[in-house]
PDB file of N, CA and C in Angstrom:
ATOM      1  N   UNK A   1       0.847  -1.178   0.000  1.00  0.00           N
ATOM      2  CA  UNK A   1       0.000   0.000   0.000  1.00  0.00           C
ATOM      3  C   UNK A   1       0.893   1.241   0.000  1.00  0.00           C
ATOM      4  N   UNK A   2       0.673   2.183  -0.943  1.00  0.00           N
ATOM      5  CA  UNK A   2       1.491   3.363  -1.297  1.00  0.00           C
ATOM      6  C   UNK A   2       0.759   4.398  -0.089  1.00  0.00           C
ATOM      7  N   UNK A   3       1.242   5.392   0.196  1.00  0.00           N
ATOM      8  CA  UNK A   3       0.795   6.437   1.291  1.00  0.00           C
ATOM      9  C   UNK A   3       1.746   7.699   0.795  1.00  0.00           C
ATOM     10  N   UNK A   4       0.708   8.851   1.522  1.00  0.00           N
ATOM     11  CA  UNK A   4       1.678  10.103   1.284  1.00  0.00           C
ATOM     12  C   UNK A   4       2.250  10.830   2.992  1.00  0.00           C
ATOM     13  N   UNK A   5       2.386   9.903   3.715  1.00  0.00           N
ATOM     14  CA  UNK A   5       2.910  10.592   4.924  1.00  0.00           C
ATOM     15  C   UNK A   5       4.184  11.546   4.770  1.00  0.00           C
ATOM     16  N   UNK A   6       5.409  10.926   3.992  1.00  0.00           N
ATOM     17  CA  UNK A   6       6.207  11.554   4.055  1.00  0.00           C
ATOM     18  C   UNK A   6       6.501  12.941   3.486  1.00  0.00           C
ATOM     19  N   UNK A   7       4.997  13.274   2.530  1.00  0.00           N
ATOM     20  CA  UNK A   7       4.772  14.613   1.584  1.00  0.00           C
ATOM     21  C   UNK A   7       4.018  15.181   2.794  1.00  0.00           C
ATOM     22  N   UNK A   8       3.369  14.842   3.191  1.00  0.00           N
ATOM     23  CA  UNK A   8       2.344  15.755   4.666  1.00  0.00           C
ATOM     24  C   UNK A   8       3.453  15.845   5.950  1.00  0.00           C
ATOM     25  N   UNK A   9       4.182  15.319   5.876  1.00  0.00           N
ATOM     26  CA  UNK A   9       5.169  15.671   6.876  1.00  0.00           C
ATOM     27  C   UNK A   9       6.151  16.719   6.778  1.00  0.00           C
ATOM     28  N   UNK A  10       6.623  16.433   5.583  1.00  0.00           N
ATOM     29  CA  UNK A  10       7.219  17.628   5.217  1.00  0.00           C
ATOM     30  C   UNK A  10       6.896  18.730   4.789  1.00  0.00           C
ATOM     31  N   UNK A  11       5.373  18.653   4.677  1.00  0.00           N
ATOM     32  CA  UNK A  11       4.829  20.161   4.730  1.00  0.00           C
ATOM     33  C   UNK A  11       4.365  20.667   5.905  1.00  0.00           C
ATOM     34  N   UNK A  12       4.464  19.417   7.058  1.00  0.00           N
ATOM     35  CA  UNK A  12       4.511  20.437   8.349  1.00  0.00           C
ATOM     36  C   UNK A  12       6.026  20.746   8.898  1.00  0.00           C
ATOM     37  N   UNK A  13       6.901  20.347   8.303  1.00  0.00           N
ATOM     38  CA  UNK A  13       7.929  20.246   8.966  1.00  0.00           C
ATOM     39  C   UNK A  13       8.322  19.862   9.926  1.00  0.00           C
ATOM     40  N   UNK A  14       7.514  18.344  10.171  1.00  0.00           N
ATOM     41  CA  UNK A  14       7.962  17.609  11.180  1.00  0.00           C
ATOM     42  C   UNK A  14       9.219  16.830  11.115  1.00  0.00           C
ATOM     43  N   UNK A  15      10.117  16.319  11.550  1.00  0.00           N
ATOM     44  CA  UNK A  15      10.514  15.207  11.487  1.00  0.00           C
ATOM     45  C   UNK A  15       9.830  13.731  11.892  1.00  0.00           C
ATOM     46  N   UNK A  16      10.791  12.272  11.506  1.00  0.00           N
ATOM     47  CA  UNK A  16       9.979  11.199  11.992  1.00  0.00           C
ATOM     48  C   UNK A  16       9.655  11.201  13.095  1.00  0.00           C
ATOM     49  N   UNK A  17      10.669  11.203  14.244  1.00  0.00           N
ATOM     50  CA  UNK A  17      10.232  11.163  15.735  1.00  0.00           C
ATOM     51  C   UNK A  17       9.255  12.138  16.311  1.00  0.00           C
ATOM     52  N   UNK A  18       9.203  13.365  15.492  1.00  0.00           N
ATOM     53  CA  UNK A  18       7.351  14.147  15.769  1.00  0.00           C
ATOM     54  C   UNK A  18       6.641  13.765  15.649  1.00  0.00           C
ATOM     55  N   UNK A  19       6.285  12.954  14.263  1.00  0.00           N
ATOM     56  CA  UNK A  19       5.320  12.224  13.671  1.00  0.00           C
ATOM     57  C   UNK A  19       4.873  11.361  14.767  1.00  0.00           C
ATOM     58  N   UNK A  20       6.102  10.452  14.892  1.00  0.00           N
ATOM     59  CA  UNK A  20       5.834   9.339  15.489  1.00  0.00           C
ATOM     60  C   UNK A  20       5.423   9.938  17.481  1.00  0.00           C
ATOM     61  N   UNK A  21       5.843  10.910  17.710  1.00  0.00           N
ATOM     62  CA  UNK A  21       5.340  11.272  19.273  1.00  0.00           C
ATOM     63  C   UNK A  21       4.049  11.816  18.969  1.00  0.00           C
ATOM     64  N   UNK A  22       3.453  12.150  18.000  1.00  0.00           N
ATOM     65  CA  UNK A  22       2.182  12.320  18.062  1.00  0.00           C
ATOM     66  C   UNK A  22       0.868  11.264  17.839  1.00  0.00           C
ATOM     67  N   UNK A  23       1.742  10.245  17.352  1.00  0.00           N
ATOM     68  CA  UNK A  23       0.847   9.335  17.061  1.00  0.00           C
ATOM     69  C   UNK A  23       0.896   8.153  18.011  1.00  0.00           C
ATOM     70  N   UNK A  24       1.825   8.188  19.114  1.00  0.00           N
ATOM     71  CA  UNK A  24       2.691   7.332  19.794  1.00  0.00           C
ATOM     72  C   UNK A  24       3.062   5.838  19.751  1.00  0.00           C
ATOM     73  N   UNK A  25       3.773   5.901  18.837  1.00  0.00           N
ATOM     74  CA  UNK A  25       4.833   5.414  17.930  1.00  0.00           C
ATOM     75  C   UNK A  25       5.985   5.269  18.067  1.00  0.00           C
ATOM     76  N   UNK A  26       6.974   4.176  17.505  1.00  0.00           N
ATOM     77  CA  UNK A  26       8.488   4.446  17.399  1.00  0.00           C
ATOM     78  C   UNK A  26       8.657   5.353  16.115  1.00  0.00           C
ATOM     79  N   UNK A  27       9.721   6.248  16.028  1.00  0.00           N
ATOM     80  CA  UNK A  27      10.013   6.709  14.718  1.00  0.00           C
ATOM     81  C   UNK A  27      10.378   5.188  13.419  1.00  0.00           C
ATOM     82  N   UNK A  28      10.864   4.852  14.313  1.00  0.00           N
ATOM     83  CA  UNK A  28      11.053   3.240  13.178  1.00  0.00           C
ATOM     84  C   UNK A  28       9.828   2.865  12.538  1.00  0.00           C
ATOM     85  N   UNK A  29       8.837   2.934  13.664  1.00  0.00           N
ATOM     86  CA  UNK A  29       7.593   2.593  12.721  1.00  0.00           C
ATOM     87  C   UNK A  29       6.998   3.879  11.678  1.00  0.00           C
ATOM     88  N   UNK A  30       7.240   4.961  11.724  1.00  0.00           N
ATOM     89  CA  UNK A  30       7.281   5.725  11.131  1.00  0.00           C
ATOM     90  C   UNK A  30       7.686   5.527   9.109  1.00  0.00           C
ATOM     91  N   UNK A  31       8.947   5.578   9.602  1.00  0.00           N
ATOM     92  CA  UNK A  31       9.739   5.233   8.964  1.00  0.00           C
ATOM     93  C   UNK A  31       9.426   3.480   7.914  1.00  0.00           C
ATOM     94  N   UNK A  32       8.892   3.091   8.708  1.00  0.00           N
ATOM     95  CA  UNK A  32       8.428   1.699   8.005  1.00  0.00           C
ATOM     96  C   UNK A  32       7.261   1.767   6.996  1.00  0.00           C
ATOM     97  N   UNK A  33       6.388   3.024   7.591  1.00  0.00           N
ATOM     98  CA  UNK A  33       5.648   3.228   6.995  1.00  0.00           C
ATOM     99  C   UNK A  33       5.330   4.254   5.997  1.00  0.00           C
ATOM    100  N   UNK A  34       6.411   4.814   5.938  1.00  0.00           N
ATOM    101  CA  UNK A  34       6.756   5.983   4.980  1.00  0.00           C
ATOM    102  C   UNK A  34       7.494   5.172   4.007  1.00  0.00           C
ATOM    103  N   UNK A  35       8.073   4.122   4.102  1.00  0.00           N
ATOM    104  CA  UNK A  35       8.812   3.206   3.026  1.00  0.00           C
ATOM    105  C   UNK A  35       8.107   2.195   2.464  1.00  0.00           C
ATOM    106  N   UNK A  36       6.688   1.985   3.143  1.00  0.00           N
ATOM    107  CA  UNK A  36       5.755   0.787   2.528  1.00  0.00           C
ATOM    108  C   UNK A  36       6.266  -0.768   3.192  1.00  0.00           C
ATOM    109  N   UNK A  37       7.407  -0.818   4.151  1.00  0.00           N
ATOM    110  CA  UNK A  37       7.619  -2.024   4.839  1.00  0.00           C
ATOM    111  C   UNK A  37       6.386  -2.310   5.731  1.00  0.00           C
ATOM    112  N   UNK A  38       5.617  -1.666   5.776  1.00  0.00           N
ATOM    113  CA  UNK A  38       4.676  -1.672   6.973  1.00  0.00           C
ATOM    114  C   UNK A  38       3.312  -0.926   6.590  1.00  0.00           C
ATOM    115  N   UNK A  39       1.964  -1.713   7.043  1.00  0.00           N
ATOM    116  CA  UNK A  39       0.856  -1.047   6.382  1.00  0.00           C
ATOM    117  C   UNK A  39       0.400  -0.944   8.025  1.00  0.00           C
ATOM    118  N   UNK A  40      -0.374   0.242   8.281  1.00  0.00           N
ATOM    119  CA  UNK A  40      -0.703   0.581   9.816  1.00  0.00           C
ATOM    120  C   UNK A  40      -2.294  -0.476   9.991  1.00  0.00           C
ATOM    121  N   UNK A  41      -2.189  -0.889  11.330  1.00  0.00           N
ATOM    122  CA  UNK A  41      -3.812  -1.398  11.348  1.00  0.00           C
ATOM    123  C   UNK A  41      -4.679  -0.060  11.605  1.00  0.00           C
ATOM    124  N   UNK A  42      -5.669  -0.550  11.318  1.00  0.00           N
ATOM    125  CA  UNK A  42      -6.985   0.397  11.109  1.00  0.00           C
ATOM    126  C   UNK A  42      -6.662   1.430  12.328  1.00  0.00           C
ATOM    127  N   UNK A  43      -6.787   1.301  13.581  1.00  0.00           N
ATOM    128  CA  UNK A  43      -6.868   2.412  15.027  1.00  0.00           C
ATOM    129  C   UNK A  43      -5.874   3.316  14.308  1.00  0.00           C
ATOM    130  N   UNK A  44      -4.373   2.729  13.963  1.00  0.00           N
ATOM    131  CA  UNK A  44      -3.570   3.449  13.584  1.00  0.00           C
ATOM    132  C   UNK A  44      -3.734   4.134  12.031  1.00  0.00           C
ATOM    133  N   UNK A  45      -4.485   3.826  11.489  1.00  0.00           N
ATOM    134  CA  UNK A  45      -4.774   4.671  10.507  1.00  0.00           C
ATOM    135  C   UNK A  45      -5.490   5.588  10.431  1.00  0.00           C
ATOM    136  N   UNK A  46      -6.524   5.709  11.507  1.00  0.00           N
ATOM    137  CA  UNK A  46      -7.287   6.468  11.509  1.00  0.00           C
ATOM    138  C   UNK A  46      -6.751   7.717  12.883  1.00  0.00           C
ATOM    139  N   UNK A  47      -5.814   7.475  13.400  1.00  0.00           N
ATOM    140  CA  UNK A  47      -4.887   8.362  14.048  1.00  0.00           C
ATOM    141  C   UNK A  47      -4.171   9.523  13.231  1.00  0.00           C
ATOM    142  N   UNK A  48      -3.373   8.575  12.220  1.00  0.00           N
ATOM    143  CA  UNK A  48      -3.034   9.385  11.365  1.00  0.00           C
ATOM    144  C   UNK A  48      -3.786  10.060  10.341  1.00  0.00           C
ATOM    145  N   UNK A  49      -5.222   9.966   9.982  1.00  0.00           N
ATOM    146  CA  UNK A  49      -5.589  10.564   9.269  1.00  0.00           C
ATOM    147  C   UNK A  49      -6.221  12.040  10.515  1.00  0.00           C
ATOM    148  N   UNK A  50      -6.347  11.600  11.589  1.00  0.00           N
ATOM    149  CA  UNK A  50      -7.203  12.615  12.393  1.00  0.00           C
ATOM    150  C   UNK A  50      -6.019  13.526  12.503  1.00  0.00           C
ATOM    151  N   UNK A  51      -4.481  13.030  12.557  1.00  0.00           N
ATOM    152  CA  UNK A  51      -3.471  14.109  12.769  1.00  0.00           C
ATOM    153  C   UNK A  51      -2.994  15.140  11.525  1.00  0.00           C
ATOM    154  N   UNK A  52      -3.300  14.395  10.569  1.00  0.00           N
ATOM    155  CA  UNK A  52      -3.141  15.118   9.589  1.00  0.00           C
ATOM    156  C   UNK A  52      -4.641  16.055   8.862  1.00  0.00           C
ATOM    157  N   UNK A  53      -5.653  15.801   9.591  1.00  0.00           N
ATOM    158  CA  UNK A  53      -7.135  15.673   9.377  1.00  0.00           C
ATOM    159  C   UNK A  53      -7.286  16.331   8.386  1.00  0.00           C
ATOM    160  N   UNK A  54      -7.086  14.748   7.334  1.00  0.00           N
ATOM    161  CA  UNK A  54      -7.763  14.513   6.225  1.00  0.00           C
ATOM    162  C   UNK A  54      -8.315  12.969   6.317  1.00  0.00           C
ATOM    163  N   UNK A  55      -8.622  12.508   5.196  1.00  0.00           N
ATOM    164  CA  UNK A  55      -9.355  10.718   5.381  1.00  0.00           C
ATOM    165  C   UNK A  55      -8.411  10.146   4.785  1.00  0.00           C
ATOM    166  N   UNK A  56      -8.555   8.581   5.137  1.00  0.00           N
ATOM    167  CA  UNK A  56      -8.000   7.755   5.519  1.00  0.00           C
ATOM    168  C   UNK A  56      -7.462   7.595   3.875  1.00  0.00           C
ATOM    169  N   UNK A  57      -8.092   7.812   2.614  1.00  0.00           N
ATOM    170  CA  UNK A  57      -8.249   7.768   1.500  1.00  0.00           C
ATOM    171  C   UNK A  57      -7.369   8.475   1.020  1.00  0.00           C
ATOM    172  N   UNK A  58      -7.127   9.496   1.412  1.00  0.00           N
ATOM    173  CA  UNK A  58      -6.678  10.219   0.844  1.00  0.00           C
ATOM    174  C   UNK A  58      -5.143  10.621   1.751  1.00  0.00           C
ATOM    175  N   UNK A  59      -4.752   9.878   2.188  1.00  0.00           N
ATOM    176  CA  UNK A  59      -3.435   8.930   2.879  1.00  0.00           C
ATOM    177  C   UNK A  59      -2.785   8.004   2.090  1.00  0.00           C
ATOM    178  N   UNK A  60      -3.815   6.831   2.295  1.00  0.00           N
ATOM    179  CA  UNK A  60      -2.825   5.616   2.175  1.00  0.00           C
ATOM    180  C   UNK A  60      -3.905   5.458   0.535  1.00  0.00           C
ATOM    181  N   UNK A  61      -3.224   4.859  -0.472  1.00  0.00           N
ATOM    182  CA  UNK A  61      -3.649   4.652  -1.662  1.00  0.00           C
ATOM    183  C   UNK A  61      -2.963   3.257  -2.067  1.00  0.00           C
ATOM    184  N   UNK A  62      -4.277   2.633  -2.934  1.00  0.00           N
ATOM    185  CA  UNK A  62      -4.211   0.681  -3.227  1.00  0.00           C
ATOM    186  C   UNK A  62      -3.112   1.229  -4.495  1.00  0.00           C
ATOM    187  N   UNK A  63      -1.867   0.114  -4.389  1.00  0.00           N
ATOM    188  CA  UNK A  63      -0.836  -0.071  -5.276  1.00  0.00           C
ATOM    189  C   UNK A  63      -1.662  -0.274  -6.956  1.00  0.00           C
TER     190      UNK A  63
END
């Protein structure tokens, strides 16, 4: 599953370990998931869409 975290991040100018303290997270998992090693379960997806508040859709996108 393709995602745009790492384009919404860098337009807040977070780094990973922000990301990841807001969502409470390792930055590794961050990072896993900004590289596609890792697809978030649902709670966690819908974290990140409320932090970035937009939908879940318009996040993570089918390969």
């Amino acid at each position: 599953m393709n995602n745009r975290l790492k384009v919404l991040r860098a337009e807040r100018n977070w780094s990973q370990a922000e990301l990841a303290d807001r969502l409470g997270v390792s930055r590794q998992t961050v990072n896993a998931l900004e590289t596609g090693r890792y697809d978030p379960s649902l709670p966690l997806a819908f974290k990140i869409a409320r932090v970035f508040d937009q939908a879940i859709e318009a996040i993570f996108l089918e390969d």
